[in-house]
PDB file of N, CA and C in Angstrom:
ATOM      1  N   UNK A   1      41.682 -15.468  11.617  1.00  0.00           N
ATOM      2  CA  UNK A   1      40.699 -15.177  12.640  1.00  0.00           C
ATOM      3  C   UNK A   1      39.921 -16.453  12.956  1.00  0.00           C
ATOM      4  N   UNK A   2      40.182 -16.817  13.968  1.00  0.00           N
ATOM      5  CA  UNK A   2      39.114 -18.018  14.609  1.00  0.00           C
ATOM      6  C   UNK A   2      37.893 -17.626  15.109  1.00  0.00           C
ATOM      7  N   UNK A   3      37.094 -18.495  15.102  1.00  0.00           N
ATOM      8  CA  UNK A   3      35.520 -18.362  15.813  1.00  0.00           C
ATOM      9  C   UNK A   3      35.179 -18.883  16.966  1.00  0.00           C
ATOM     10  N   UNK A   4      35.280 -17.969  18.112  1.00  0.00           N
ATOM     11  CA  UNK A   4      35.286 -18.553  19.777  1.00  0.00           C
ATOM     12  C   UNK A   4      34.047 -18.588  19.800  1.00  0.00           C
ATOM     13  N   UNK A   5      34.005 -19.375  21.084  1.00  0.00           N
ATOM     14  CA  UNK A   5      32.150 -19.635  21.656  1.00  0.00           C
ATOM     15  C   UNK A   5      31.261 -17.958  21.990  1.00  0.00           C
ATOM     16  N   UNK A   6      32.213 -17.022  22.186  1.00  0.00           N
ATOM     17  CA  UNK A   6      31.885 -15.656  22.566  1.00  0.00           C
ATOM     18  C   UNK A   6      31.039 -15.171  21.101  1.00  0.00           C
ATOM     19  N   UNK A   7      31.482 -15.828  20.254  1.00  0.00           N
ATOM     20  CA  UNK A   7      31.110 -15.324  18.883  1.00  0.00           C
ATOM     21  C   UNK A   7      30.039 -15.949  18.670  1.00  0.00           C
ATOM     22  N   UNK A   8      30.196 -16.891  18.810  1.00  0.00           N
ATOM     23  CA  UNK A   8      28.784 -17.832  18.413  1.00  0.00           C
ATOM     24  C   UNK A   8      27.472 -17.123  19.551  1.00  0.00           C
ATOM     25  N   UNK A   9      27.653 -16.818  20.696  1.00  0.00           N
ATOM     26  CA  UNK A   9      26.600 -17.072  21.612  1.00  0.00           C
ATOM     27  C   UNK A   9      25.870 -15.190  20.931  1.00  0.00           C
ATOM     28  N   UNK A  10      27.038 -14.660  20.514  1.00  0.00           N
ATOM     29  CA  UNK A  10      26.706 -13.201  20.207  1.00  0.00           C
ATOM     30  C   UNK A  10      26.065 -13.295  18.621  1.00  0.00           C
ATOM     31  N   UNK A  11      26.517 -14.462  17.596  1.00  0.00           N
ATOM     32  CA  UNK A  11      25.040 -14.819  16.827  1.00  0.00           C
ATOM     33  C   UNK A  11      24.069 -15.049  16.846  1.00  0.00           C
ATOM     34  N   UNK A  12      24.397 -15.939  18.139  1.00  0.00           N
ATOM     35  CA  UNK A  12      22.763 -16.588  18.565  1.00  0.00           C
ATOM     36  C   UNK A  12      22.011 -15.714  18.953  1.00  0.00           C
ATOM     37  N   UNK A  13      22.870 -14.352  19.832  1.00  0.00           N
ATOM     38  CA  UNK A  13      21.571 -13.687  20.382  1.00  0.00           C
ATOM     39  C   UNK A  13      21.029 -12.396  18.972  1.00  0.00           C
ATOM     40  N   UNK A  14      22.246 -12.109  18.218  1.00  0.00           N
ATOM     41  CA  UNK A  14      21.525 -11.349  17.096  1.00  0.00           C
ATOM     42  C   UNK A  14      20.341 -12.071  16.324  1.00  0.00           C
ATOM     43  N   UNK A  15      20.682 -13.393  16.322  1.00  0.00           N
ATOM     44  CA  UNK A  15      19.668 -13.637  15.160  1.00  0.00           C
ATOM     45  C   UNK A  15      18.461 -14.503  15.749  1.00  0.00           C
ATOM     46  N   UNK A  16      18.345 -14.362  17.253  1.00  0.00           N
ATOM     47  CA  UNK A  16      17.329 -14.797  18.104  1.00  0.00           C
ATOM     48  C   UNK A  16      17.493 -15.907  17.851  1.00  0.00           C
ATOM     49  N   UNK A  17      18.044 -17.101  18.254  1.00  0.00           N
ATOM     50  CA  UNK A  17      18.760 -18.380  18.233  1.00  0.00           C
ATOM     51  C   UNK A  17      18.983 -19.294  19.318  1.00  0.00           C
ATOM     52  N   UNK A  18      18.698 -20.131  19.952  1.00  0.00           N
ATOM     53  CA  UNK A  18      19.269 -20.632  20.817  1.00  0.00           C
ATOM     54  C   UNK A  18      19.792 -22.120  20.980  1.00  0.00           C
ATOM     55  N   UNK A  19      20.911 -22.225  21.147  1.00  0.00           N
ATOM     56  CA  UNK A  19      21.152 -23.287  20.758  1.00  0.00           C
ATOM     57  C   UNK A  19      22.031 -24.014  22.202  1.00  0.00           C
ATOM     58  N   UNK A  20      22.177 -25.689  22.878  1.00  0.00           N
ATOM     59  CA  UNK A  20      22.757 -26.234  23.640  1.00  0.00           C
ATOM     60  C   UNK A  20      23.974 -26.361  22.966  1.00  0.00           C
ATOM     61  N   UNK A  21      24.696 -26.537  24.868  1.00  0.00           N
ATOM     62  CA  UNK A  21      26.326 -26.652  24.347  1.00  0.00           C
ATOM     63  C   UNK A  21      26.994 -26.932  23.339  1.00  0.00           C
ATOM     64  N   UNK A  22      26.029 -28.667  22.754  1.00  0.00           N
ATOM     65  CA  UNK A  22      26.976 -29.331  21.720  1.00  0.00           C
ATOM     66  C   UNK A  22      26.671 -28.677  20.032  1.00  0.00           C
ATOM     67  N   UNK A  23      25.705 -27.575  20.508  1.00  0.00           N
ATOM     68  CA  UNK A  23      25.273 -27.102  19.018  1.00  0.00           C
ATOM     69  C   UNK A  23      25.791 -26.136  18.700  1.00  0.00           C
ATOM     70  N   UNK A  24      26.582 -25.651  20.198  1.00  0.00           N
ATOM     71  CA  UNK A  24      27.402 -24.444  20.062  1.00  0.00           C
ATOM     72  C   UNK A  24      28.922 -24.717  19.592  1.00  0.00           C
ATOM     73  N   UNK A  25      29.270 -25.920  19.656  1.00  0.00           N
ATOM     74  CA  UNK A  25      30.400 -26.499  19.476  1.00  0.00           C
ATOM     75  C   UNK A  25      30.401 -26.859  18.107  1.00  0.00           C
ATOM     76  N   UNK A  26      29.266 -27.660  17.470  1.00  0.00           N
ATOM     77  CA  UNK A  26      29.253 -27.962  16.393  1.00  0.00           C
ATOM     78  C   UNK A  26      29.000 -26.322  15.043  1.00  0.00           C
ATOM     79  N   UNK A  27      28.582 -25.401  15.838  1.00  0.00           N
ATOM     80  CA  UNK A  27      28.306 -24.311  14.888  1.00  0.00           C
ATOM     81  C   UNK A  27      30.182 -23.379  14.774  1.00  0.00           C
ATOM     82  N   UNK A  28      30.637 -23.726  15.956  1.00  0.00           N
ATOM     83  CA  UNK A  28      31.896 -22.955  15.842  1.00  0.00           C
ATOM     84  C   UNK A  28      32.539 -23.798  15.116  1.00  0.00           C
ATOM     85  N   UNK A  29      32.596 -24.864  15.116  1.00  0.00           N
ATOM     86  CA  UNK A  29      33.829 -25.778  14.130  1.00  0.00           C
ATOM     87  C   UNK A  29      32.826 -25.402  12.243  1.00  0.00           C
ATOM     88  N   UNK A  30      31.790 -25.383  11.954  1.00  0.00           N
ATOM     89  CA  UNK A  30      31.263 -25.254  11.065  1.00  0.00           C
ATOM     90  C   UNK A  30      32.023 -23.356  10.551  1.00  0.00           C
ATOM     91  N   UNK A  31      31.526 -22.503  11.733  1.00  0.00           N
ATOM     92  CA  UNK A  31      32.312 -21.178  11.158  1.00  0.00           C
ATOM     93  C   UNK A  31      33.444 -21.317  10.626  1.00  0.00           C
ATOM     94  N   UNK A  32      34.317 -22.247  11.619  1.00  0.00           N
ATOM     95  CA  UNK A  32      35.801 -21.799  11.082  1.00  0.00           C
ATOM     96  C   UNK A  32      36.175 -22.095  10.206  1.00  0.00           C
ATOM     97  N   UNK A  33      35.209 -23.664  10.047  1.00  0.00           N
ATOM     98  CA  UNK A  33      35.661 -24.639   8.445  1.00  0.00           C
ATOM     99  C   UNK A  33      35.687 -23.206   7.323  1.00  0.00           C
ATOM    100  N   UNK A  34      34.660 -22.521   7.429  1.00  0.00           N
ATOM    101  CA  UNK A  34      34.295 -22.121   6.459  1.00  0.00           C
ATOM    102  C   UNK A  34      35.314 -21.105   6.214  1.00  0.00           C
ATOM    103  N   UNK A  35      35.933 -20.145   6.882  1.00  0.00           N
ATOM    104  CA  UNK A  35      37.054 -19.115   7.574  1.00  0.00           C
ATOM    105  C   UNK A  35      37.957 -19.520   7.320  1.00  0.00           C
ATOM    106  N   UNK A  36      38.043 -21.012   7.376  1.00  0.00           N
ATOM    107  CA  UNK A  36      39.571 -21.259   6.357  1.00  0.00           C
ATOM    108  C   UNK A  36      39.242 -21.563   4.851  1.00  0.00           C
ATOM    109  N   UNK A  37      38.203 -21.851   4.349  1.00  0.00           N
ATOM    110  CA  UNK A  37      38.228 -21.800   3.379  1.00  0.00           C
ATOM    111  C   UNK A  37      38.352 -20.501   2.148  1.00  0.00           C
ATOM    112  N   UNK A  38      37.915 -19.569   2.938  1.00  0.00           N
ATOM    113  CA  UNK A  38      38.241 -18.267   2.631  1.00  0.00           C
ATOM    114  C   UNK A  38      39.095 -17.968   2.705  1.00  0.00           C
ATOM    115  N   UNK A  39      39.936 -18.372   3.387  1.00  0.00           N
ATOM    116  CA  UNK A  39      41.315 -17.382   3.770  1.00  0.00           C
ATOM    117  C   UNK A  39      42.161 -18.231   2.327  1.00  0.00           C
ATOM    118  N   UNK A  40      41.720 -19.553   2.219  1.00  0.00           N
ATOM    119  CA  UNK A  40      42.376 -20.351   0.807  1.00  0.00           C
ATOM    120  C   UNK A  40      42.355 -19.786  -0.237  1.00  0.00           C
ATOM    121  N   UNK A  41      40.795 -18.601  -0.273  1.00  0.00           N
ATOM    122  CA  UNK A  41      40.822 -17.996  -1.439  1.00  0.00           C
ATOM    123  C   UNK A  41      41.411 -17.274  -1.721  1.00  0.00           C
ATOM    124  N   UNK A  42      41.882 -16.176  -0.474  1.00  0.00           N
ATOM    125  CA  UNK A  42      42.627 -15.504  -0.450  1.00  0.00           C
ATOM    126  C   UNK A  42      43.854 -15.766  -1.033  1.00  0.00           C
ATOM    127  N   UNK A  43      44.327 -16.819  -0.678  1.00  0.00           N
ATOM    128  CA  UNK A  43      46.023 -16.510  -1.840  1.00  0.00           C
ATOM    129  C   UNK A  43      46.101 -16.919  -3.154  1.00  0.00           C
ATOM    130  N   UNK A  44      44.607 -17.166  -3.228  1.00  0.00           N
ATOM    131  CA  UNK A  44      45.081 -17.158  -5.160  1.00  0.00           C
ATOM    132  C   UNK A  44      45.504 -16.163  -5.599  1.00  0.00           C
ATOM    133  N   UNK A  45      46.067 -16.056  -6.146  1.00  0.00           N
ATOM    134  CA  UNK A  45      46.779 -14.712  -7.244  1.00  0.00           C
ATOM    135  C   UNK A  45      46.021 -14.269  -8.375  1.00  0.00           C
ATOM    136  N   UNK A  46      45.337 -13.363  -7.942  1.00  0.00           N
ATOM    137  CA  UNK A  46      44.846 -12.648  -9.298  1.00  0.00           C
ATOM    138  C   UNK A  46      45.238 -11.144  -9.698  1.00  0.00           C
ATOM    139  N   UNK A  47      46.538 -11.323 -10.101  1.00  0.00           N
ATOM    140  CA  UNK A  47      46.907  -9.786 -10.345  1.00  0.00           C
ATOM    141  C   UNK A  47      46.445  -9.603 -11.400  1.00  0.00           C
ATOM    142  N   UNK A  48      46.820 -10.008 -12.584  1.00  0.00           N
ATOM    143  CA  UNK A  48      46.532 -10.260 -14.124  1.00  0.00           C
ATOM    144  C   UNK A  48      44.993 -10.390 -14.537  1.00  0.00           C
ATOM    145  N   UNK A  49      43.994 -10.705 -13.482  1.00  0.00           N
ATOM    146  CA  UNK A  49      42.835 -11.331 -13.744  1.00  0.00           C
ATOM    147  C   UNK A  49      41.477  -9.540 -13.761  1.00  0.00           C
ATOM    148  N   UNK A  50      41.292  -9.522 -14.562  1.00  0.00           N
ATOM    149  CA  UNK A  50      40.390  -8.290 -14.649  1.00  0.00           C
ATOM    150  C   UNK A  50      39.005  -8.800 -13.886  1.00  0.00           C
ATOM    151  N   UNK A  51      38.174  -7.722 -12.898  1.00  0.00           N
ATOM    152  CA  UNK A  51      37.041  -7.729 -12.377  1.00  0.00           C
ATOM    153  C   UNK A  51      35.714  -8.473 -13.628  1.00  0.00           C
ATOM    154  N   UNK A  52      34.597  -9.502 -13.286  1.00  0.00           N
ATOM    155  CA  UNK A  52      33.731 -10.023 -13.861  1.00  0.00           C
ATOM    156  C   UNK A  52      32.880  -8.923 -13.993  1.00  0.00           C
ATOM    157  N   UNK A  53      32.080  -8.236 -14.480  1.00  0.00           N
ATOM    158  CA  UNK A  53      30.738  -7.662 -14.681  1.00  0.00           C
ATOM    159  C   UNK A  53      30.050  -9.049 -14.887  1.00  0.00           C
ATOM    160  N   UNK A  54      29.559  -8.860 -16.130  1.00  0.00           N
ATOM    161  CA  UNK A  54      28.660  -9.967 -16.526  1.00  0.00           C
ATOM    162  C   UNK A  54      29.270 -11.402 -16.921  1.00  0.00           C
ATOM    163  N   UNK A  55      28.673 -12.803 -16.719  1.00  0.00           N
ATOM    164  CA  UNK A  55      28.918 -13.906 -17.023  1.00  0.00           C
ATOM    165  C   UNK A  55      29.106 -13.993 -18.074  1.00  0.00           C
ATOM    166  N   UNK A  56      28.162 -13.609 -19.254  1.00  0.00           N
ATOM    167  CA  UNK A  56      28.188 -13.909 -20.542  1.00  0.00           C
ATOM    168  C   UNK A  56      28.896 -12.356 -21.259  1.00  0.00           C
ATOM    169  N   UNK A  57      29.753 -12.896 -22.269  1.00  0.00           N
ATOM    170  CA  UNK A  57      29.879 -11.618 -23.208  1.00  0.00           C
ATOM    171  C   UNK A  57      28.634 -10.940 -24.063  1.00  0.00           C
ATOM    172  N   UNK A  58      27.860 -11.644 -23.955  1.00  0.00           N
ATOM    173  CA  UNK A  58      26.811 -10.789 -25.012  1.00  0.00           C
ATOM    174  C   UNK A  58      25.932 -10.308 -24.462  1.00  0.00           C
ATOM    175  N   UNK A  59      25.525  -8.897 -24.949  1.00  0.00           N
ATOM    176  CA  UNK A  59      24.035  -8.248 -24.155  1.00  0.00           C
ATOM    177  C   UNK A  59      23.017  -8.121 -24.783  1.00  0.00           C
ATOM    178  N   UNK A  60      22.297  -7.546 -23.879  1.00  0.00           N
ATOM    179  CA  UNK A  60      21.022  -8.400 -24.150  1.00  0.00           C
ATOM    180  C   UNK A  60      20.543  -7.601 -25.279  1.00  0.00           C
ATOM    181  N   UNK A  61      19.591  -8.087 -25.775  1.00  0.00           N
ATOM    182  CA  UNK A  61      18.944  -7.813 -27.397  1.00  0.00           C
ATOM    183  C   UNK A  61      17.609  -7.383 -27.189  1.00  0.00           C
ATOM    184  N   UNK A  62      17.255  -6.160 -27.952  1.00  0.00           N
ATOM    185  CA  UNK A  62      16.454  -5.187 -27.870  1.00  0.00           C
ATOM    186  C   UNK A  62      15.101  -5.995 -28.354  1.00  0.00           C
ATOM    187  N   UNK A  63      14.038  -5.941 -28.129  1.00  0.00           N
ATOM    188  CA  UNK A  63      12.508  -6.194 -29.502  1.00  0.00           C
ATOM    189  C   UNK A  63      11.796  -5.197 -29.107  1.00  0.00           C
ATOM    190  N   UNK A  64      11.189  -4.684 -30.121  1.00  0.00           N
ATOM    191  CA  UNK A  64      10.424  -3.849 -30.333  1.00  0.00           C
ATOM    192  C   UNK A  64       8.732  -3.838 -29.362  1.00  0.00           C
ATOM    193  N   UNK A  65       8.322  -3.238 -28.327  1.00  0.00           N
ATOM    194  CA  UNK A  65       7.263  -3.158 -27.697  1.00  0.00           C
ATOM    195  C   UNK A  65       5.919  -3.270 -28.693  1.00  0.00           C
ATOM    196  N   UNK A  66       5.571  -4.399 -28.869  1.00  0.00           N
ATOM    197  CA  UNK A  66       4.753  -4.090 -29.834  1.00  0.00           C
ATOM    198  C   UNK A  66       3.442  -4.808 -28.785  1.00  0.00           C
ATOM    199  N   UNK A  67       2.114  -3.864 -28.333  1.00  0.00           N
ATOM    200  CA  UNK A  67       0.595  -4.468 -28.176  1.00  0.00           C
ATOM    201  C   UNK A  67       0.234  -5.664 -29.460  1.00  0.00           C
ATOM    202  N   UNK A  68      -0.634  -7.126 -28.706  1.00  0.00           N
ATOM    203  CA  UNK A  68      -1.614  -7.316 -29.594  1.00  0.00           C
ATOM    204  C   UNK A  68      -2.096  -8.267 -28.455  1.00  0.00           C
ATOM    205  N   UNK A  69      -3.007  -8.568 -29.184  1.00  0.00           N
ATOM    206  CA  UNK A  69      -4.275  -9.120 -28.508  1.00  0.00           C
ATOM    207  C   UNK A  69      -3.594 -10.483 -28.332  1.00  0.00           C
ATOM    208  N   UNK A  70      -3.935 -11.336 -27.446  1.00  0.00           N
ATOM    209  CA  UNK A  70      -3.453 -12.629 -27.517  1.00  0.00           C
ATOM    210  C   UNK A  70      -5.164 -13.851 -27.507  1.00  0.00           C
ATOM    211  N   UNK A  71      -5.878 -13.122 -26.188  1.00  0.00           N
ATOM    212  CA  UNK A  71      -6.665 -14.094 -26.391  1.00  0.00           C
ATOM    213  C   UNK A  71      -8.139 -13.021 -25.904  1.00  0.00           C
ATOM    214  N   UNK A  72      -9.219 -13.045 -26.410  1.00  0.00           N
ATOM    215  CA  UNK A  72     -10.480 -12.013 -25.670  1.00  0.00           C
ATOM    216  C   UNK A  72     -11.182 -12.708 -24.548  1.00  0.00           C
ATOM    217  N   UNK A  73     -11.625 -11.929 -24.396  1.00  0.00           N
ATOM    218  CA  UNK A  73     -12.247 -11.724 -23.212  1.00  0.00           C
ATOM    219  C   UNK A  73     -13.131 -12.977 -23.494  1.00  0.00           C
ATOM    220  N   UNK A  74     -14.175 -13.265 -24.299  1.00  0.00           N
ATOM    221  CA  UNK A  74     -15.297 -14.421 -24.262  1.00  0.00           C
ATOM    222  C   UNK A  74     -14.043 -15.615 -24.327  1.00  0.00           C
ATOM    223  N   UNK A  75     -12.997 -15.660 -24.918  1.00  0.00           N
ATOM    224  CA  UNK A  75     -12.712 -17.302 -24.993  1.00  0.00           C
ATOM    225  C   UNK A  75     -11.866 -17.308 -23.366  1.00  0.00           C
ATOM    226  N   UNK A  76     -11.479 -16.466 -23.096  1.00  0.00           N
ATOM    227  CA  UNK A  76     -11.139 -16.607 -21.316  1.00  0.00           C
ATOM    228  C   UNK A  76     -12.307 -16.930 -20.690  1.00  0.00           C
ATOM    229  N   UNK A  77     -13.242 -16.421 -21.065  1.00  0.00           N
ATOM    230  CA  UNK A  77     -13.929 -16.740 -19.469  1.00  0.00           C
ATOM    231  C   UNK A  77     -14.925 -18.792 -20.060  1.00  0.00           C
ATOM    232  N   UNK A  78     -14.196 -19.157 -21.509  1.00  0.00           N
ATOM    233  CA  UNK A  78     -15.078 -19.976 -22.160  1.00  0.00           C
ATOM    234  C   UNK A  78     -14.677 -21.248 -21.588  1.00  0.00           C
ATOM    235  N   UNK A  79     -13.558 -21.050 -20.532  1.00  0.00           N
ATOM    236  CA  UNK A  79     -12.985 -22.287 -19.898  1.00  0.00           C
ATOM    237  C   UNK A  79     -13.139 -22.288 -18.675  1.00  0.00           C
ATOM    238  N   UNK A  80     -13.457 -20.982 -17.872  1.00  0.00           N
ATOM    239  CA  UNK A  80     -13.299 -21.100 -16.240  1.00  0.00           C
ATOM    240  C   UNK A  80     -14.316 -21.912 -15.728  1.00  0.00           C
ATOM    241  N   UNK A  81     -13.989 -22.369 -14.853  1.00  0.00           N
ATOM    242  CA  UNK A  81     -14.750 -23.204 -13.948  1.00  0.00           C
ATOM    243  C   UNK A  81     -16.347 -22.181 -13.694  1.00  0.00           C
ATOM    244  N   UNK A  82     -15.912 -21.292 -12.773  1.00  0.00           N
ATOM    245  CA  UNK A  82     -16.819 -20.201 -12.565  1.00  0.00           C
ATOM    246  C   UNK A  82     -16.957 -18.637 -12.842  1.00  0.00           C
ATOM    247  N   UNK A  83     -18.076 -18.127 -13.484  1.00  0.00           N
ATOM    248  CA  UNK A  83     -17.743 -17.537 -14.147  1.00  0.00           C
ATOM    249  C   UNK A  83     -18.990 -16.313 -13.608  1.00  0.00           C
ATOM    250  N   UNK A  84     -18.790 -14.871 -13.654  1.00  0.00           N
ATOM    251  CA  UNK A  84     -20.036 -14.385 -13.310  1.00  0.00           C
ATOM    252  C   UNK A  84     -19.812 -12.842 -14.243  1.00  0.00           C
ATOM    253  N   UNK A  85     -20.576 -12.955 -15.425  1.00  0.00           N
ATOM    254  CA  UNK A  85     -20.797 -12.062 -16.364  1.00  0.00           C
ATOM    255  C   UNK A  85     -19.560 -11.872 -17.338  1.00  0.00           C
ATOM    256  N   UNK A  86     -18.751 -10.916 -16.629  1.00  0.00           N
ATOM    257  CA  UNK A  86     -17.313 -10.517 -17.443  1.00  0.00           C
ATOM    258  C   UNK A  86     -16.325 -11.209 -16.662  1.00  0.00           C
ATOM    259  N   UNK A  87     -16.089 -11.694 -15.403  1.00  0.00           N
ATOM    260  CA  UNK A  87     -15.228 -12.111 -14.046  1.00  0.00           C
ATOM    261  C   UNK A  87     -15.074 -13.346 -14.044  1.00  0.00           C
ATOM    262  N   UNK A  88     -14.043 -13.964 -13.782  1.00  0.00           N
ATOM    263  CA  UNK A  88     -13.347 -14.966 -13.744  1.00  0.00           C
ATOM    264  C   UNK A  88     -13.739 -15.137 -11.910  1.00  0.00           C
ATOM    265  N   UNK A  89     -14.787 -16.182 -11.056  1.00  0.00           N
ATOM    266  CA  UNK A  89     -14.887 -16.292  -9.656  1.00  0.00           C
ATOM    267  C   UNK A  89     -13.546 -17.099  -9.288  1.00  0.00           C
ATOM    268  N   UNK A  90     -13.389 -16.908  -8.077  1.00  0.00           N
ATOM    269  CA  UNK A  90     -12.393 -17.657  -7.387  1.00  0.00           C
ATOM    270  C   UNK A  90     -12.326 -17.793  -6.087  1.00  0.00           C
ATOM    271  N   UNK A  91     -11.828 -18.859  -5.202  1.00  0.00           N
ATOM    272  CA  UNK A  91     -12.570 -18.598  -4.349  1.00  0.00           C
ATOM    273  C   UNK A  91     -12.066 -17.820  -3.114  1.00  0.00           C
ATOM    274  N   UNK A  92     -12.373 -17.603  -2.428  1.00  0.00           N
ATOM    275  CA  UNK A  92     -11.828 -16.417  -1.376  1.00  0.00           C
ATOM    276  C   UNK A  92     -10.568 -17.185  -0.202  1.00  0.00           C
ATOM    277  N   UNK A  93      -9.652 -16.372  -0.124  1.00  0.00           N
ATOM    278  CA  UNK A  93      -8.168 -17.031   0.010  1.00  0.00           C
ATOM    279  C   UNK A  93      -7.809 -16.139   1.232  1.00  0.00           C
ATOM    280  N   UNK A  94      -8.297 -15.049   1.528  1.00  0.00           N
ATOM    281  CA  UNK A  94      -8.291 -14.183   2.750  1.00  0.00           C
ATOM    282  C   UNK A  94      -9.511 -14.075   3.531  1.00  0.00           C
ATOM    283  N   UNK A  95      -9.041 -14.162   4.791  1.00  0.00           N
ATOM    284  CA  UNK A  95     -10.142 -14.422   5.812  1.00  0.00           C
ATOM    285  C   UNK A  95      -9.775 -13.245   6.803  1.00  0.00           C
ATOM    286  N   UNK A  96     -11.066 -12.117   7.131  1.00  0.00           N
ATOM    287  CA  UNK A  96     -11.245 -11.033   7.850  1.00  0.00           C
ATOM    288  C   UNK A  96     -11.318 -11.411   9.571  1.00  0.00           C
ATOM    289  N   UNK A  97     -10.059 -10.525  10.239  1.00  0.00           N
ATOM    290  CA  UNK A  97     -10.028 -10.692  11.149  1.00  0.00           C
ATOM    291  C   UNK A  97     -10.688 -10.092  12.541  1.00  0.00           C
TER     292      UNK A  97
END
């Protein structure tokens, strides 16, 4: 299957695109490169070759959910820049329209 200019101009308009002549030329020779490279894949032979699930043979390893404290509340707030009672300030990053 080749990639005509009919194809390209019908990408461009799905994916809201617009592109001049020579970009239309340069995007169809880019499809097809790629269209033959696929089709290369295609004749490898994998009769013998079983479907991949996972990359690695080993799965994954269970640990136990265990809570604990890592750090409290006073030594968090014992580094922030700004700080107001129990709250970590910061500064405001959304602006009301």
């Amino acid at each position: 299957m080749a990639v005509d200019l009919n194809t390209v101009n019908r990408l461009a308009q799905l994916a809201k695109l617009e592109f001049n002549e020579v970009e239309k030329k340069e995007i169809q020779a880019d499809l097809n490169r790629m269209l033959d490279f696929v089709n290369q894949l295609q004749e490898i032979d994998t009769e013998n070759v079983e479907p991949l699930v996972y990359m690695l043979d080993e799965s994954g390893t269970m640990r136990k959910d265990e809570v604990k404290q890592s750090i409290d509340q006073s030594d968090a707030l014992k580094n922030a820049p700004d700080k107001d009672s129990d709250y970590i300030r910061v500064p405001k990053v959304l602006k009301r329209t």
